[in-house]
C-alpha atoms as a PDB file:
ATOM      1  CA  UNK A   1      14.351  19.484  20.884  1.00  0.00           C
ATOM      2  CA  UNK A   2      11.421  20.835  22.056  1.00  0.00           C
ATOM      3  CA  UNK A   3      10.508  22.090  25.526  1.00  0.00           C
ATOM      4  CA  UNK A   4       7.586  19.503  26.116  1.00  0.00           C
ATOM      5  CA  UNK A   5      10.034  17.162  24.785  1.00  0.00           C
ATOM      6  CA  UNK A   6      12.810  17.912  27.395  1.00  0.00           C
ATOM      7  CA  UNK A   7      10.051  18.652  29.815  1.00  0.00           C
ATOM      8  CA  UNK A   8       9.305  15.064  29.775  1.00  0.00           C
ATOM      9  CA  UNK A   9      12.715  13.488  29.796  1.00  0.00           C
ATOM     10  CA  UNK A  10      13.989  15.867  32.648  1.00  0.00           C
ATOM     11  CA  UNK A  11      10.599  14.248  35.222  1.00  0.00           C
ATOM     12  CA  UNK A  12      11.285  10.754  33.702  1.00  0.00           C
ATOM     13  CA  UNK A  13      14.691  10.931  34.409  1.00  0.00           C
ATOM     14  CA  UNK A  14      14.168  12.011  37.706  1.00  0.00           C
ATOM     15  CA  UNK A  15      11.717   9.020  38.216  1.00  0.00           C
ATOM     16  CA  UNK A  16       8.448  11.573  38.834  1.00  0.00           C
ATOM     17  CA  UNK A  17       5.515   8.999  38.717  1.00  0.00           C
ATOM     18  CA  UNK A  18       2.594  11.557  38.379  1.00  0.00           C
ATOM     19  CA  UNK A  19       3.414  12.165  34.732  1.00  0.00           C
ATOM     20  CA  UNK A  20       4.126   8.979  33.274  1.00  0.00           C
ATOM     21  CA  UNK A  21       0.929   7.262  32.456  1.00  0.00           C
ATOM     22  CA  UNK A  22      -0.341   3.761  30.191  1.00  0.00           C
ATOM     23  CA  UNK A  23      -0.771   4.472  26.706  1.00  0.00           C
ATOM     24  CA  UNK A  24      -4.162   3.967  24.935  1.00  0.00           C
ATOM     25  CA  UNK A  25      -4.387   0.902  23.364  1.00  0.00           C
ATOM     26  CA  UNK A  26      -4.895   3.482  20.317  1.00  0.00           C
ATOM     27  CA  UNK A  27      -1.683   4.802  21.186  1.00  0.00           C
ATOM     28  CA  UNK A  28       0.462   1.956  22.145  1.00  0.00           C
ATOM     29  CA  UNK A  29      -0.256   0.686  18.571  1.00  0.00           C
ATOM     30  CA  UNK A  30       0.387   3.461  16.592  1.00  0.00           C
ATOM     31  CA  UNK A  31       3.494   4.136  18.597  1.00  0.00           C
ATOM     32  CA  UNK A  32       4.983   0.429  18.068  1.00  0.00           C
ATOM     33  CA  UNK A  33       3.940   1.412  14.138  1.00  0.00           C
ATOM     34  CA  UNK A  34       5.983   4.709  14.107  1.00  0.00           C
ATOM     35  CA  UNK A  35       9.194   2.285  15.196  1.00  0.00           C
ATOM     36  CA  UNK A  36       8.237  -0.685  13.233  1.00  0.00           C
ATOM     37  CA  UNK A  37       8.032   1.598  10.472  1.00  0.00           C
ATOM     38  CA  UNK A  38      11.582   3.445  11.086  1.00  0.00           C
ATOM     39  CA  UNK A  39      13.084   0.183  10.933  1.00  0.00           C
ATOM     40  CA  UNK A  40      11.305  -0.607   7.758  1.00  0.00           C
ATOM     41  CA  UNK A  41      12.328   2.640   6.297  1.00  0.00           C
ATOM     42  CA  UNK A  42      16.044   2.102   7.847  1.00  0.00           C
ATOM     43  CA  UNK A  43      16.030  -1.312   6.706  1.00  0.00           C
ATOM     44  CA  UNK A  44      15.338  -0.305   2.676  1.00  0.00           C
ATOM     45  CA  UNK A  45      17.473   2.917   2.698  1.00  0.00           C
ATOM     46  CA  UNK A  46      14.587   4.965   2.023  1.00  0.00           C
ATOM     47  CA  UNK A  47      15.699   8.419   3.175  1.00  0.00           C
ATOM     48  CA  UNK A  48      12.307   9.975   2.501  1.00  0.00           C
ATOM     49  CA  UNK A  49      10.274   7.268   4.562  1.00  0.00           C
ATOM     50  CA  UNK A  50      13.012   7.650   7.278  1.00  0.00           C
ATOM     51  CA  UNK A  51      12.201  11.843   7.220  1.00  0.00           C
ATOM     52  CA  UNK A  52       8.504  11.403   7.128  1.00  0.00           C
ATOM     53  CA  UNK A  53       9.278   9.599  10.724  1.00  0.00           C
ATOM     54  CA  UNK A  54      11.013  12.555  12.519  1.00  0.00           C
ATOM     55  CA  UNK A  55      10.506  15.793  13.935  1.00  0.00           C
ATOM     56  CA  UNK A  56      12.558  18.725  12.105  1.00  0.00           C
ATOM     57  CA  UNK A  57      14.649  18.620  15.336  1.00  0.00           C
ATOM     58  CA  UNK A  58      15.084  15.475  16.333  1.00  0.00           C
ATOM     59  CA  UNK A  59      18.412  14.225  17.419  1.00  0.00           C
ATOM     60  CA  UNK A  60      20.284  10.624  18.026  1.00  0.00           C
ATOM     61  CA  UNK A  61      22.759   9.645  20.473  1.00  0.00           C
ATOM     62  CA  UNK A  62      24.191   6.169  18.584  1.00  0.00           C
ATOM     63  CA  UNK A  63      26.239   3.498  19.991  1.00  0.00           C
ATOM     64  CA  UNK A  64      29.395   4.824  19.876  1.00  0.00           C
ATOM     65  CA  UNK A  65      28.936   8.069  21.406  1.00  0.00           C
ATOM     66  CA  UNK A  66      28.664  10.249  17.992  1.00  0.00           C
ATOM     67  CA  UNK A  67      25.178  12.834  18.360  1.00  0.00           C
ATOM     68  CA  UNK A  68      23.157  13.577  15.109  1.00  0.00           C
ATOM     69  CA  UNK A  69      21.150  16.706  15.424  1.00  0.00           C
ATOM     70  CA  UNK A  70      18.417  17.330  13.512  1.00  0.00           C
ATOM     71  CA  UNK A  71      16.464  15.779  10.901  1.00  0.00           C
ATOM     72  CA  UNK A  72      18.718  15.784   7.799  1.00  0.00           C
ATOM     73  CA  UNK A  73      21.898  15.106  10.106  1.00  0.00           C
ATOM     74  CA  UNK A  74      19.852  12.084  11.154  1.00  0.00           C
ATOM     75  CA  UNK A  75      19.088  10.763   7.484  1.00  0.00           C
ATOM     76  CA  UNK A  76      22.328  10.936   6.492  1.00  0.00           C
ATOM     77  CA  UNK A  77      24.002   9.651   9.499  1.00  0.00           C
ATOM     78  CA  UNK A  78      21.766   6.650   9.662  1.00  0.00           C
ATOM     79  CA  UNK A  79      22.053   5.784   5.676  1.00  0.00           C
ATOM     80  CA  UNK A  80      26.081   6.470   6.022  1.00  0.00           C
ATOM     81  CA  UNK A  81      26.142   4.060   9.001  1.00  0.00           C
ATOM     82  CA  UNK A  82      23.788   1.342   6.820  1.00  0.00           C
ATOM     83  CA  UNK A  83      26.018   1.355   4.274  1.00  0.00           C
ATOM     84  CA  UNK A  84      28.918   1.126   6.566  1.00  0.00           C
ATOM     85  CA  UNK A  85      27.734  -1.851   8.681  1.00  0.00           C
ATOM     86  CA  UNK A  86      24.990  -3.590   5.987  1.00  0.00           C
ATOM     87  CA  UNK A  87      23.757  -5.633   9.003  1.00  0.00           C
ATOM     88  CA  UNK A  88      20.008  -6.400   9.117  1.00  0.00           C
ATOM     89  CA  UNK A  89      18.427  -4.116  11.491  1.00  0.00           C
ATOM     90  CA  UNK A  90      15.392  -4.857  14.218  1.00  0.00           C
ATOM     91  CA  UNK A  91      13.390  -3.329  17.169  1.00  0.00           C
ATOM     92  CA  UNK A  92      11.384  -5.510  19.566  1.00  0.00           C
ATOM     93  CA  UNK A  93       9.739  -2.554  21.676  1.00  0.00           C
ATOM     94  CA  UNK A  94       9.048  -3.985  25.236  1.00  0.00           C
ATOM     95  CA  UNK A  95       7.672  -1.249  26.652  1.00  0.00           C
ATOM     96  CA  UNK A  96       5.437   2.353  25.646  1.00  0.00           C
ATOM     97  CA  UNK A  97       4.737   4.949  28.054  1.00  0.00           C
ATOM     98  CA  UNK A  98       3.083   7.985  28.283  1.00  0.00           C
ATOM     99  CA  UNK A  99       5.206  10.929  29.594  1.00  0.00           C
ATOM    100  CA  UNK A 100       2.666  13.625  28.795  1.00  0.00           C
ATOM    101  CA  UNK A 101      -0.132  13.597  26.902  1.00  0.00           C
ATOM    102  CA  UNK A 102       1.790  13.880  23.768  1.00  0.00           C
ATOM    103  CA  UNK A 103       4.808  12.589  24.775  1.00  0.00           C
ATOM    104  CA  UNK A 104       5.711   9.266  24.584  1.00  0.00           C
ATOM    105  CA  UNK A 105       8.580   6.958  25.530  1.00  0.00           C
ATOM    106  CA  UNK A 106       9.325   3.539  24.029  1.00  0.00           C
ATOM    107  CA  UNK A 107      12.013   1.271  25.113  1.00  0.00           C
ATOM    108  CA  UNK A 108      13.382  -1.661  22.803  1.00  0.00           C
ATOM    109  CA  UNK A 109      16.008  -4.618  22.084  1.00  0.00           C
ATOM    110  CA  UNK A 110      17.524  -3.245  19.818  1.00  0.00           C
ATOM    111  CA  UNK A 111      19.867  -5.990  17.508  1.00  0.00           C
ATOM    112  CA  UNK A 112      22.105  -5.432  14.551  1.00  0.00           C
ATOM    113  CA  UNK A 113      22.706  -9.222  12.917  1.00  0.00           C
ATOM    114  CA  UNK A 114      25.748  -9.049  10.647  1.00  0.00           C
ATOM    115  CA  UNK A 115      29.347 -10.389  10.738  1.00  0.00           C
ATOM    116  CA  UNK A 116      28.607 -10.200  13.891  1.00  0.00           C
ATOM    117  CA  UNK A 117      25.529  -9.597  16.359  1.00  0.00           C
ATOM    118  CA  UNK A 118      25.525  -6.598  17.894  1.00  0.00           C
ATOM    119  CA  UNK A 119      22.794  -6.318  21.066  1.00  0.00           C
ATOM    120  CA  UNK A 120      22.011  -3.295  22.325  1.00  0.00           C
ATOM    121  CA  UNK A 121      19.078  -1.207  23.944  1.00  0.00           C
ATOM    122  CA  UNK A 122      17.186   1.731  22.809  1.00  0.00           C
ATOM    123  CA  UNK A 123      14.706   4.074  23.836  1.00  0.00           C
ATOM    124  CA  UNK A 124      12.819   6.371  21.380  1.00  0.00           C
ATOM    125  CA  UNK A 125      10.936   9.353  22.313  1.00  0.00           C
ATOM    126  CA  UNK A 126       8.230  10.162  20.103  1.00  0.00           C
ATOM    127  CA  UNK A 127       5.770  13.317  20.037  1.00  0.00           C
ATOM    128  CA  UNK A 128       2.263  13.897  18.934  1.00  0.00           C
ATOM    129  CA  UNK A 129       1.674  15.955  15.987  1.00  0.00           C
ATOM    130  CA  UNK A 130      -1.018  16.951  13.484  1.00  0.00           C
ATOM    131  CA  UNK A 131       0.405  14.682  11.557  1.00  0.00           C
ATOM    132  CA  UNK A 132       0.378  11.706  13.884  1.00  0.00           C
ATOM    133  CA  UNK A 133       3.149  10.298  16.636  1.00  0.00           C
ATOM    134  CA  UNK A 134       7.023  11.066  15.112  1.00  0.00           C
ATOM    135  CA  UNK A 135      10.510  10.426  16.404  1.00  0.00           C
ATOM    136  CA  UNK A 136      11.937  13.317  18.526  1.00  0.00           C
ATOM    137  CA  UNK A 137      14.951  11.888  20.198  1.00  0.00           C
ATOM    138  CA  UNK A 138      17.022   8.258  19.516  1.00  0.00           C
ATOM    139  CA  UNK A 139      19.311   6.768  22.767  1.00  0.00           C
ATOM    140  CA  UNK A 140      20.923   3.833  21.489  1.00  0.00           C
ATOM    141  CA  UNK A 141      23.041   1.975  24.294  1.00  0.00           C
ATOM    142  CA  UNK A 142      25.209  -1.017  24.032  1.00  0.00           C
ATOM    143  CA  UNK A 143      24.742  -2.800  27.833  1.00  0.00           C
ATOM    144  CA  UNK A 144      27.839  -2.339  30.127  1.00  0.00           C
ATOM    145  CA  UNK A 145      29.566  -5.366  31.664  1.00  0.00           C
ATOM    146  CA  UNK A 146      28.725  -5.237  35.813  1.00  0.00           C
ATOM    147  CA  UNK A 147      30.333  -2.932  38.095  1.00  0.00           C
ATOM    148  CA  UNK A 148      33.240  -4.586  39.522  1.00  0.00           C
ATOM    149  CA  UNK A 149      32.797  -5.436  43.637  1.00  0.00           C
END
């Protein structure tokens, strides 16, 4: 992943305020499109469209712990697990963020309706390129029951 990339999960993890900023309206929107669009592309199995979406290095941490580095690790992990678990796929982002100027952070429900229903969170980092805003890094996180007292 890149340095600005890790640059800007390193102060966001460490809950530094100065960096992280409101998106553009611009910005918000074609953010929410990037995702809307991955789950589009996800959705129909379209390993090009899902490509198109991410940075040559991106890299996924999924649900159950497994990392996917890099773009073609990515593709073929996510149309392996689609065809594993044919569940219907969706992404209601709650919130964008700037982290940098090119660096942005979007947070989402993110739900898996099959035999069962599978609801989960997930935060996307995207990055600005000459090409428009594409997926760097996937978290996806199934919600843990409360500490016990």
């Amino acid at each position: 992943m890149n340095r600005l990339v890790l640059a800007g999960l390193l102060f966001a993890s460490l809950g530094v305020p100065a960096l992280a900023q409101s998106p553009t309206k611009e910005d918000d929107a074609a953010v929410r499109s990037v995702v809307a669009r991955y789950v589009d592309a996800r959705e129909a199995r379209d390993a090009k469209a899902v490509e198109a979406l991410l940075t040559p290095d991106a890299d996924q941490l999924v649900s159950d712990g497994t990392w996917r580095r890099g773009r073609e690790s990515l593709v073929q992990g996510m149309l392996e697990s689609s065809r594993k678990n044919p569940a219907k796929r969706t992404i209601e982002v709650e919130s964008v963020r700037l982290l940098a100027a090119d660096v942005a952070l979007a947070d989402g429900r993110y739900t898996q309706v099959g035999a069962d229903v599978r609801a989960m969170w997930t935060s996307i980092v995207l990055t600005r390129t000459a090409d428009g805003w594409k997926i760097a890094g996937i978290r996806n996180m199934l919600p843990s029951p409360p500490a016990a007292k």
